[in-house]
C-alpha atoms as a PDB file:
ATOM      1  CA  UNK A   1      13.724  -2.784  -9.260  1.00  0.00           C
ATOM      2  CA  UNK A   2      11.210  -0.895  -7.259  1.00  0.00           C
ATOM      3  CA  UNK A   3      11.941  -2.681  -4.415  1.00  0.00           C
ATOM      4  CA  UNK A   4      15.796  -1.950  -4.452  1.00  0.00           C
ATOM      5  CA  UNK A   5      14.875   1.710  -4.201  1.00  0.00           C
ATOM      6  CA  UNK A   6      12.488   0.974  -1.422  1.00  0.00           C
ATOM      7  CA  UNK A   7      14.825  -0.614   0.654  1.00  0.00           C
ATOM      8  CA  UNK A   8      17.981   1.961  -0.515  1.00  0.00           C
ATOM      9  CA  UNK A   9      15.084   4.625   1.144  1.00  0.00           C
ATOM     10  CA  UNK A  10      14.551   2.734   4.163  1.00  0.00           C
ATOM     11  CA  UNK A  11      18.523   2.465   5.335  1.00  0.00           C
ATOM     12  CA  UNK A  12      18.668   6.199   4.340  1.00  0.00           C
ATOM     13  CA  UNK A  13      19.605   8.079   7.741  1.00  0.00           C
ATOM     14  CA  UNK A  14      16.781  10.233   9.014  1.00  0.00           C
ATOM     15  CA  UNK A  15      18.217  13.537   8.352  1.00  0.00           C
ATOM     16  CA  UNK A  16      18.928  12.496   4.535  1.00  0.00           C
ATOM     17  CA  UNK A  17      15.266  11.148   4.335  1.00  0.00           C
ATOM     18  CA  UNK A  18      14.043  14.429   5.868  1.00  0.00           C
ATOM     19  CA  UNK A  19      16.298  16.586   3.506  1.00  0.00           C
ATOM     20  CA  UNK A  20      15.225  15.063   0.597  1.00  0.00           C
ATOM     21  CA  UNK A  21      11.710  15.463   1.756  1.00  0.00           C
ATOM     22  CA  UNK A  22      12.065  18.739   2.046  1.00  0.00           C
ATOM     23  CA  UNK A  23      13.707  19.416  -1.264  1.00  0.00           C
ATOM     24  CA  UNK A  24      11.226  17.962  -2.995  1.00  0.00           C
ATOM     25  CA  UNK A  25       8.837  20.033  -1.697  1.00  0.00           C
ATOM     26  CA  UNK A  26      10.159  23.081  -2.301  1.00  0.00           C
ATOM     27  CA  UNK A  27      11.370  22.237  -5.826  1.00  0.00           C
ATOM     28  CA  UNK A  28       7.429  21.134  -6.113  1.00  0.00           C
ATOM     29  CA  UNK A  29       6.088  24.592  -4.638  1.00  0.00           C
ATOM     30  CA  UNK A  30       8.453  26.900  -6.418  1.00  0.00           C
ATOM     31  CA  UNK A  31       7.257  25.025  -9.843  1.00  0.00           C
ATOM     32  CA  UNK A  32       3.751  25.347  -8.909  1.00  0.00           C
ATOM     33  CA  UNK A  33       4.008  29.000  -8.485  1.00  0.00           C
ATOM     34  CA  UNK A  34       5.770  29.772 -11.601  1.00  0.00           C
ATOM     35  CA  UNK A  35       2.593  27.899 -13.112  1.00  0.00           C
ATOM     36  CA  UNK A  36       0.333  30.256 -11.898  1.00  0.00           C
ATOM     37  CA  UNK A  37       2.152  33.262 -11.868  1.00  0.00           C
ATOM     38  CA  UNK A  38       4.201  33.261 -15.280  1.00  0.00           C
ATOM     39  CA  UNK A  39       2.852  35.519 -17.781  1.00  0.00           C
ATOM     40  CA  UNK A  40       2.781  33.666 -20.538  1.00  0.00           C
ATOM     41  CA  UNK A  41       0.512  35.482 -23.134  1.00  0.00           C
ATOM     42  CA  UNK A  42       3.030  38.377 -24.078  1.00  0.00           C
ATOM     43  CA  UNK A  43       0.791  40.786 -22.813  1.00  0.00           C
ATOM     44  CA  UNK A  44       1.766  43.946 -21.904  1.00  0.00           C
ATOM     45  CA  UNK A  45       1.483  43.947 -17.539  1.00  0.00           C
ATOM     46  CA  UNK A  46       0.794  47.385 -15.706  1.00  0.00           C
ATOM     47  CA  UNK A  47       0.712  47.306 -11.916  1.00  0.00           C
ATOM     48  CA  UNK A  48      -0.981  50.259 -11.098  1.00  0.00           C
ATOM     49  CA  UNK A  49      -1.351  51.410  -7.512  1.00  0.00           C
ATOM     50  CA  UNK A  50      -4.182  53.178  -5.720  1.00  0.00           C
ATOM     51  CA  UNK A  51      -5.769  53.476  -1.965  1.00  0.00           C
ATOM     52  CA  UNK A  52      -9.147  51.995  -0.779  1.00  0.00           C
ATOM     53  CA  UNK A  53     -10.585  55.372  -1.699  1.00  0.00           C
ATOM     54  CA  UNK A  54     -14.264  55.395  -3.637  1.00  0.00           C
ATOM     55  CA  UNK A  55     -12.098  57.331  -6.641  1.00  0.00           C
ATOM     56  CA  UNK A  56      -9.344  54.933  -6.858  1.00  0.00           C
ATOM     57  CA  UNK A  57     -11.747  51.916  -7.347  1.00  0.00           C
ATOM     58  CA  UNK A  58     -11.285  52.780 -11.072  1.00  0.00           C
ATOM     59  CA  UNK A  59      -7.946  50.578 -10.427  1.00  0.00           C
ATOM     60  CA  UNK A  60      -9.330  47.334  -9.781  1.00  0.00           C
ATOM     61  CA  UNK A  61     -12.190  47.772 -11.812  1.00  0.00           C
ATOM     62  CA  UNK A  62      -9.424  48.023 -14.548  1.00  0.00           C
ATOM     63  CA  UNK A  63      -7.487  44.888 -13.583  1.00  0.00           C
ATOM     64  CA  UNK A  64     -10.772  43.164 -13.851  1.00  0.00           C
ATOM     65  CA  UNK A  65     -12.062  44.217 -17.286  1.00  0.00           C
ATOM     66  CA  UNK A  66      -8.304  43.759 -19.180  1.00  0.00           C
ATOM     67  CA  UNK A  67      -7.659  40.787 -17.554  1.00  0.00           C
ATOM     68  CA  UNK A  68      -8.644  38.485 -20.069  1.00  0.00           C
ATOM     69  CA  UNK A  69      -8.500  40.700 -23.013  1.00  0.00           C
ATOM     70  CA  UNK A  70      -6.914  43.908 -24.744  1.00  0.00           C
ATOM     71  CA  UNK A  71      -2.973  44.155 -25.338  1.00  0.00           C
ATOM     72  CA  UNK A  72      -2.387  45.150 -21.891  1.00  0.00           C
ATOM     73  CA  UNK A  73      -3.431  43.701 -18.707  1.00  0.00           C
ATOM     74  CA  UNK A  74      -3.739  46.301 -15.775  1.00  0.00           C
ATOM     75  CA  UNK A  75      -2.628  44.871 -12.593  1.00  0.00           C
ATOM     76  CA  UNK A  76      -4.690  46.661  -9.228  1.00  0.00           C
ATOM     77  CA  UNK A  77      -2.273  46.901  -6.109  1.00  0.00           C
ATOM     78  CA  UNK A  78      -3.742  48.076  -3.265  1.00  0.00           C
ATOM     79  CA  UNK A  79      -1.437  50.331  -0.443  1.00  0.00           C
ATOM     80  CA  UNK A  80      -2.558  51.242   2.946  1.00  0.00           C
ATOM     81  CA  UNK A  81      -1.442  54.642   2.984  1.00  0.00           C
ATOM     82  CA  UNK A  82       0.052  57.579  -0.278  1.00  0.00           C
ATOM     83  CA  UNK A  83       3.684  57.528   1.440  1.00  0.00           C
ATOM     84  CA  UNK A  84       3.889  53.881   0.601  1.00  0.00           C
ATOM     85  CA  UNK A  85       2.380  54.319  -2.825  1.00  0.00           C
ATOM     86  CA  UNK A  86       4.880  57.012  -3.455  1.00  0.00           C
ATOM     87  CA  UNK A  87       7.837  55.146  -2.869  1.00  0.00           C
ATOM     88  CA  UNK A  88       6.662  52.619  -4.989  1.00  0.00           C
ATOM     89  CA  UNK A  89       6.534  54.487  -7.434  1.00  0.00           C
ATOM     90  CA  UNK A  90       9.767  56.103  -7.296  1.00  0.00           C
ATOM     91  CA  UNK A  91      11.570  52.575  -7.015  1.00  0.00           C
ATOM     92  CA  UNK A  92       9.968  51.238  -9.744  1.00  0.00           C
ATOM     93  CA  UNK A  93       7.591  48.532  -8.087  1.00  0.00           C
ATOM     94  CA  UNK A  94       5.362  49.982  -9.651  1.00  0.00           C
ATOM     95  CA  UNK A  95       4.855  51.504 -13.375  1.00  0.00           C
ATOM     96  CA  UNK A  96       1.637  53.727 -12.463  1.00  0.00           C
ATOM     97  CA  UNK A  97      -0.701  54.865  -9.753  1.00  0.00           C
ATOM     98  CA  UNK A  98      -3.944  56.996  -8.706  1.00  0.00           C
ATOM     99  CA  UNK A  99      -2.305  59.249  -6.240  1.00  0.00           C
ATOM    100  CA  UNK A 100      -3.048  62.639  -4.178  1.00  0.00           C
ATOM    101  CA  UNK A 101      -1.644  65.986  -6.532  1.00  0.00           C
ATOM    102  CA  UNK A 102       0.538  67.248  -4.433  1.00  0.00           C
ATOM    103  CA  UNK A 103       2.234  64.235  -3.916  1.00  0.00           C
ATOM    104  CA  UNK A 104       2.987  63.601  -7.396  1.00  0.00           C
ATOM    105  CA  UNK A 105       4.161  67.518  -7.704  1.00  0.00           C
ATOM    106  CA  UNK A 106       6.869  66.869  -4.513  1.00  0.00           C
ATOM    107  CA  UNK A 107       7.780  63.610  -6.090  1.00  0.00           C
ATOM    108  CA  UNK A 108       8.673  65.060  -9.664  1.00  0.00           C
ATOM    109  CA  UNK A 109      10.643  67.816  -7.632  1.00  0.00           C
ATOM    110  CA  UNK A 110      12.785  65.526  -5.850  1.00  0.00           C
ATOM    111  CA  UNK A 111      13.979  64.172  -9.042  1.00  0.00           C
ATOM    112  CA  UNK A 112      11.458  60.840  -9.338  1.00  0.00           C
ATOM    113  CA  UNK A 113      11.020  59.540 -12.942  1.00  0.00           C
ATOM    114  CA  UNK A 114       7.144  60.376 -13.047  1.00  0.00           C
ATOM    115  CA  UNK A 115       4.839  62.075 -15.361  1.00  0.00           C
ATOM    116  CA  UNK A 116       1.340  63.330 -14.848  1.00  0.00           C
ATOM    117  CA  UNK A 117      -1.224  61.324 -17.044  1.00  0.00           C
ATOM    118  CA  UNK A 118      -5.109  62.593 -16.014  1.00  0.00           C
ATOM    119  CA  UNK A 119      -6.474  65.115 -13.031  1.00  0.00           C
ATOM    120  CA  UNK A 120      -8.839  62.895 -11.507  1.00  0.00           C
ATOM    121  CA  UNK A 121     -11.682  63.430  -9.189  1.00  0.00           C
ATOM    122  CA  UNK A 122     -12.404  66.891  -7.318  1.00  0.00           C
ATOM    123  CA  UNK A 123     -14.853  65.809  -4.817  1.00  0.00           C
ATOM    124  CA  UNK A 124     -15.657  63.395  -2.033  1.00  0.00           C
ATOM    125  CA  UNK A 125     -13.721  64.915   0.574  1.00  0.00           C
ATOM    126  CA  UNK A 126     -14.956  65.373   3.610  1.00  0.00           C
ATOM    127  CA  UNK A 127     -13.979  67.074   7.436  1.00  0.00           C
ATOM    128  CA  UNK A 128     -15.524  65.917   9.852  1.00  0.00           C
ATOM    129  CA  UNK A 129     -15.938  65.891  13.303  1.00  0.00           C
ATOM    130  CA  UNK A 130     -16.579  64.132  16.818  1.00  0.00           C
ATOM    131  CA  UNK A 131     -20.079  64.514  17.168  1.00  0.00           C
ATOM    132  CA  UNK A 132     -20.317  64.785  21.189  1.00  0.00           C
ATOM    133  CA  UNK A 133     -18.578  68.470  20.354  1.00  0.00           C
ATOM    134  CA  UNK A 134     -21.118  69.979  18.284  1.00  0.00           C
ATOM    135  CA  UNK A 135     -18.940  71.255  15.535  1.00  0.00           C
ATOM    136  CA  UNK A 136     -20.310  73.075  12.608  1.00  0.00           C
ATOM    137  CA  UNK A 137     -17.348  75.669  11.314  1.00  0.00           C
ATOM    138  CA  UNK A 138     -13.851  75.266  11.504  1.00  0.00           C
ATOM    139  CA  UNK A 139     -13.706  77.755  14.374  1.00  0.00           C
ATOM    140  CA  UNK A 140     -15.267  75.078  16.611  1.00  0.00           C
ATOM    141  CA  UNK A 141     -12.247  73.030  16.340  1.00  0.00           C
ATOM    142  CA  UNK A 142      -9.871  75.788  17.976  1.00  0.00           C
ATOM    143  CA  UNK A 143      -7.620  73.801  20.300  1.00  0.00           C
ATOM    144  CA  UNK A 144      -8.615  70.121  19.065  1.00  0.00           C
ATOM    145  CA  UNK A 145      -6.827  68.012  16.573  1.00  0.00           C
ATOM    146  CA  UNK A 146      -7.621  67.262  13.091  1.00  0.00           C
ATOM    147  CA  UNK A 147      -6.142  64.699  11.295  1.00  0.00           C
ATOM    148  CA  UNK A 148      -5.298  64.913   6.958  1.00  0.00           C
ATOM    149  CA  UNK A 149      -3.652  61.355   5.018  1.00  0.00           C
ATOM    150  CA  UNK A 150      -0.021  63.375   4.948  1.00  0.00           C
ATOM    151  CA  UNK A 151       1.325  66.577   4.713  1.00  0.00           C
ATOM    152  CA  UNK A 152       1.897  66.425   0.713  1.00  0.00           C
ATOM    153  CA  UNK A 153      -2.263  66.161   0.185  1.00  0.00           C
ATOM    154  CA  UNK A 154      -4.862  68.510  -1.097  1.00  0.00           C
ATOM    155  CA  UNK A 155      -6.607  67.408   2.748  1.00  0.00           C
ATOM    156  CA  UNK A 156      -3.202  69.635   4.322  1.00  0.00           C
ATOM    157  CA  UNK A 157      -3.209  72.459   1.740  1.00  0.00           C
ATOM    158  CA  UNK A 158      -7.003  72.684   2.191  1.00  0.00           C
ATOM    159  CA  UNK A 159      -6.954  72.989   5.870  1.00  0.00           C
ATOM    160  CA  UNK A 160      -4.874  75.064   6.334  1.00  0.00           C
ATOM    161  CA  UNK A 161      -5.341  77.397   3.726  1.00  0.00           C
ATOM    162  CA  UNK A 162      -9.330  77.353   5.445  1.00  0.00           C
ATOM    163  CA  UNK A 163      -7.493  78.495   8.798  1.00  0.00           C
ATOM    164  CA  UNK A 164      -5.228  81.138   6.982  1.00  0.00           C
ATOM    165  CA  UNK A 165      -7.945  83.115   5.670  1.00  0.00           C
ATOM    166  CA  UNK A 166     -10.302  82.770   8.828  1.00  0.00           C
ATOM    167  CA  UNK A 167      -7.266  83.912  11.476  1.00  0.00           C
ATOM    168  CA  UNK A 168      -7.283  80.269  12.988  1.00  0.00           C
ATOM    169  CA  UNK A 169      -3.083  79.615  12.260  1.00  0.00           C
ATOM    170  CA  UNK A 170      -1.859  77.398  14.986  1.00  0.00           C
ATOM    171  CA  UNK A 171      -5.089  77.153  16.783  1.00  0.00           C
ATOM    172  CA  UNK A 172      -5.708  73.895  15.506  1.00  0.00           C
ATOM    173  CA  UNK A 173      -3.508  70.841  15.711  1.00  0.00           C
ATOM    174  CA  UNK A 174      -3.048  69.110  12.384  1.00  0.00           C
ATOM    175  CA  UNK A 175      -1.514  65.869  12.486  1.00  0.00           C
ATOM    176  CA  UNK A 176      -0.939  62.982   9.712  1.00  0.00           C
ATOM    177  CA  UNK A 177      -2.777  59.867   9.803  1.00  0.00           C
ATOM    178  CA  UNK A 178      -3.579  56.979   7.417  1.00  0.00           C
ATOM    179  CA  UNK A 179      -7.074  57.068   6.083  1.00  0.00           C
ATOM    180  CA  UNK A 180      -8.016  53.716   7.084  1.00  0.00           C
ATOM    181  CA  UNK A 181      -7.205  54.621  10.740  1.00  0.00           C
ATOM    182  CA  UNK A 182      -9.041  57.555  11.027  1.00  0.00           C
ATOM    183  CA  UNK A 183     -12.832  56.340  11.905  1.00  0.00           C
ATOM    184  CA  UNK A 184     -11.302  54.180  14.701  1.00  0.00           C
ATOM    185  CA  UNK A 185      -9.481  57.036  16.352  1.00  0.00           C
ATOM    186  CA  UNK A 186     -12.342  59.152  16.044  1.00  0.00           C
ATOM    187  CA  UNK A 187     -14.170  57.007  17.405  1.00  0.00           C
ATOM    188  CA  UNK A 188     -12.367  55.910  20.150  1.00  0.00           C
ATOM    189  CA  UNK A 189     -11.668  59.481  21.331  1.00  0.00           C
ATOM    190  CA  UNK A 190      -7.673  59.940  20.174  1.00  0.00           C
ATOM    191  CA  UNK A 191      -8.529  62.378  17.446  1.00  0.00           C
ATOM    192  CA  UNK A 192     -11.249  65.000  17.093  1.00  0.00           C
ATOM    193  CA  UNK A 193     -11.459  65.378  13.661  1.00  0.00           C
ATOM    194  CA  UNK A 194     -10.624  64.695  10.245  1.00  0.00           C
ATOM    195  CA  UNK A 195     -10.405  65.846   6.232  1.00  0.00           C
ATOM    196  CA  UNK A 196     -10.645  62.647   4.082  1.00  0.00           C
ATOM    197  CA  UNK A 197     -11.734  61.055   0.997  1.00  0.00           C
ATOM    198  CA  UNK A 198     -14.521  58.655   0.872  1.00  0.00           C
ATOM    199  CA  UNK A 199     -15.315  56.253   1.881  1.00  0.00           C
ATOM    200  CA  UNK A 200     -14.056  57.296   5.289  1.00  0.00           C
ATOM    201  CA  UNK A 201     -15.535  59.915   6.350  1.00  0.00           C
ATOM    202  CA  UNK A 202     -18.961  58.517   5.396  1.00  0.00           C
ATOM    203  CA  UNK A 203     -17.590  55.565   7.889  1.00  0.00           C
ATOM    204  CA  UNK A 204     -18.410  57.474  10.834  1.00  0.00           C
ATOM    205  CA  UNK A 205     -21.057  59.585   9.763  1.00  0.00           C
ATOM    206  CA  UNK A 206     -23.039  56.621   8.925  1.00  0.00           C
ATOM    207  CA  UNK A 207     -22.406  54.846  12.638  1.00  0.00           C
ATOM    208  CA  UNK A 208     -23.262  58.418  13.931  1.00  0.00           C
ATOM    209  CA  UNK A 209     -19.831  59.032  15.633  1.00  0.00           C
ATOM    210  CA  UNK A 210     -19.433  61.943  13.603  1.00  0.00           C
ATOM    211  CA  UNK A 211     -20.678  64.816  12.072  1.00  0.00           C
ATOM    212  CA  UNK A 212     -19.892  66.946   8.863  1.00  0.00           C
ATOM    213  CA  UNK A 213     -18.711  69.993   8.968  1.00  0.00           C
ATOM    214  CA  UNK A 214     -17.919  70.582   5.283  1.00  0.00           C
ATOM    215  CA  UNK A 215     -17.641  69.034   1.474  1.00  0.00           C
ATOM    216  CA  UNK A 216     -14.674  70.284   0.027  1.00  0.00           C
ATOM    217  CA  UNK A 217     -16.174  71.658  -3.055  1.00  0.00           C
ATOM    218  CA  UNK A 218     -17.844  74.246  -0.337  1.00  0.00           C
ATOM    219  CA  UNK A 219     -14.560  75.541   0.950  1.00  0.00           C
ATOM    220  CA  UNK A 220     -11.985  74.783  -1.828  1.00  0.00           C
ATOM    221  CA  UNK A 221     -14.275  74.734  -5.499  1.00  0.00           C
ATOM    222  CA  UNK A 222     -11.482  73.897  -7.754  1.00  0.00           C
ATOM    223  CA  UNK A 223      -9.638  71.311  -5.429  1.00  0.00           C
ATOM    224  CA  UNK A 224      -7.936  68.720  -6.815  1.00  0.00           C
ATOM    225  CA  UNK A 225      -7.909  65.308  -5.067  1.00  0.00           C
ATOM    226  CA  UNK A 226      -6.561  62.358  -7.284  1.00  0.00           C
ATOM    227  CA  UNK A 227      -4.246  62.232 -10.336  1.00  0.00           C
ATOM    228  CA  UNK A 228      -3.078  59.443 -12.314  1.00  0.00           C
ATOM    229  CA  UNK A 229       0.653  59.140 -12.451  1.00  0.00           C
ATOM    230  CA  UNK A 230       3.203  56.726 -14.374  1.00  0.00           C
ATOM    231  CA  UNK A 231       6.636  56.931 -14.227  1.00  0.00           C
ATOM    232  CA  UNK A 232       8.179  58.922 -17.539  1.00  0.00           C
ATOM    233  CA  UNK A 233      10.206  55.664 -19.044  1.00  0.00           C
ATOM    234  CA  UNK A 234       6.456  53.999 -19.735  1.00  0.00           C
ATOM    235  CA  UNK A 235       4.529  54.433 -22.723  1.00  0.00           C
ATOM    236  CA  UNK A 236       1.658  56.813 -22.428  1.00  0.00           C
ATOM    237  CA  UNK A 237       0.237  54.171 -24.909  1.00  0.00           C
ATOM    238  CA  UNK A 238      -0.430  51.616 -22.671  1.00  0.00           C
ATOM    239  CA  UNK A 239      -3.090  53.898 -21.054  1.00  0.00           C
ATOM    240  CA  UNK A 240      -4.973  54.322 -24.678  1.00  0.00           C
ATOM    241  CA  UNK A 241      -4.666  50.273 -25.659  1.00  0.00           C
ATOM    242  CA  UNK A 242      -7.058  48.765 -28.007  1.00  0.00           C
ATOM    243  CA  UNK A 243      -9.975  49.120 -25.782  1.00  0.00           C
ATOM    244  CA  UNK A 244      -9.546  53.298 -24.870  1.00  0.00           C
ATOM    245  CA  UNK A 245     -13.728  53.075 -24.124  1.00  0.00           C
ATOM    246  CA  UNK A 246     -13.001  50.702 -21.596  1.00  0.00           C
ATOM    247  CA  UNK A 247      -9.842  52.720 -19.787  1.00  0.00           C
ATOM    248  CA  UNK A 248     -11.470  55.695 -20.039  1.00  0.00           C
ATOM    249  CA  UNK A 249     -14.803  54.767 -19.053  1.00  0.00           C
ATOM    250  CA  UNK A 250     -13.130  53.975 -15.480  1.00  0.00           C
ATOM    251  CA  UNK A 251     -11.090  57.020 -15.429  1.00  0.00           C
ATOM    252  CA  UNK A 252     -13.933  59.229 -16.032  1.00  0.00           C
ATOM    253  CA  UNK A 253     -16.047  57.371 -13.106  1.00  0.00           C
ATOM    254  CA  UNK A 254     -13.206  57.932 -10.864  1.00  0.00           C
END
């Protein structure tokens, strides 16, 4: 009987042999993945978003201490810049997220479905600048550009609020930029400056590109940088589950 089927196989045509090949395989992959990706322990899933920011690591550090325990599971995933984590949120890829204040404020204001949870960290935020120019107040950087992760951030508002009150409107250039790109362009020479959370600014002050010019708690003493959002429809519950020493432990080292 075997045989029969080996020789029905062999006067296939090559195109059938190659189609059935094929559907196999993906029949084979697709079953494999729902495998290891099925949630089947009835476990409440979170996927919470943050940045690769020294006060969001309270994210994965969650993911990794519910993942095996507790009534929910948090699930870390990791944007590249707070306009992508926004829209996330809004569109529901995502039920919560460590995000810049203002951000969350716009976001409620255009009409998204979110909710403010917990303020979260107030400092490591740094400006700094290109070392070659020798920058040590904001009035050094009349006429060069400083870069801030988006225009809805606490980095914008504190920036310009600094060049408000010292008479320095439109003297400096302010543009957006994605955290994660702004060592490299300081470095290279595109951008003079920047106002950033950690670990970025650190990036370039530790290779000796750059230099600080200020900590935010120097300029701004009761700036806000991160706040934990979740969109209004989820349970606030999930965020006190039967571990709250555990949740809270994170949020409070954030």
């Amino acid at each position: 009987m075997p045989y029969d089927w080996i020789h029905r196989w062999r006067h296939l045509p090559l195109t059938w042999r190659v189609a059935i090949v094929a559907a196999g395989w993906l029949i084979l992959i697709a079953a494999l993945h729902y495998w290891f990706n099925a949630e089947r322990s009835g476990r409440k899933v979170v996927r919470l978003g943050y940045m690769p920011v020294i006060s969001n690591l309270a994210a994965p550090l969650l993911d990794y201490a519910s993942r095996n325990q507790g009534a929910v599971q948090f699930q870390a995933l990791k944007f590249s810049s707070f306009a992508e984590l926004g829209e996330a949120l809004r569109n529901d890829q995502i039920e919560a997220a460590f995000m810049i204040a203002p951000l969350a404020i716009v976001l409620r204001q255009q009409g998204a479905d979110v909710k403010l949870v917990y303020i979260g960290n107030r400092h490591e935020s740094t400006l700094v600048a290109r070392k070659d120019l020798h920058a040590t107040t904001l009035n050094d950087l009349v006429g060069k550009t400083v870069a801030v992760p988006m225009r809805y951030s606490g980095h914008n508002l504190g920036i310009r609020r600094l060049m408000e009150e010292r008479g320095l409107a439109d003297k400096i250039k302010v543009v957006e930029m994605n955290p994660p790109d702004m060592a490299a362009s300081l470095t290279a020479g595109s951008l003079d400056a920047y106002f950033v959370g950690e670990p970025f600014a650190a990036k370039t002050l530790k290779s000796g590109d750059a230099s600080r010019i200020y900590y935010v708690e120097e300029v701004w003493p009761n700036f806000i940088s991160i706040s934990k959002v979740k969109t209004t429809g989820f349970s606030r519950s999930a965020f006190s589950y039967d571990s709250p020493s555990r949740f809270r432990c994170a949020l409070n080292w954030s």
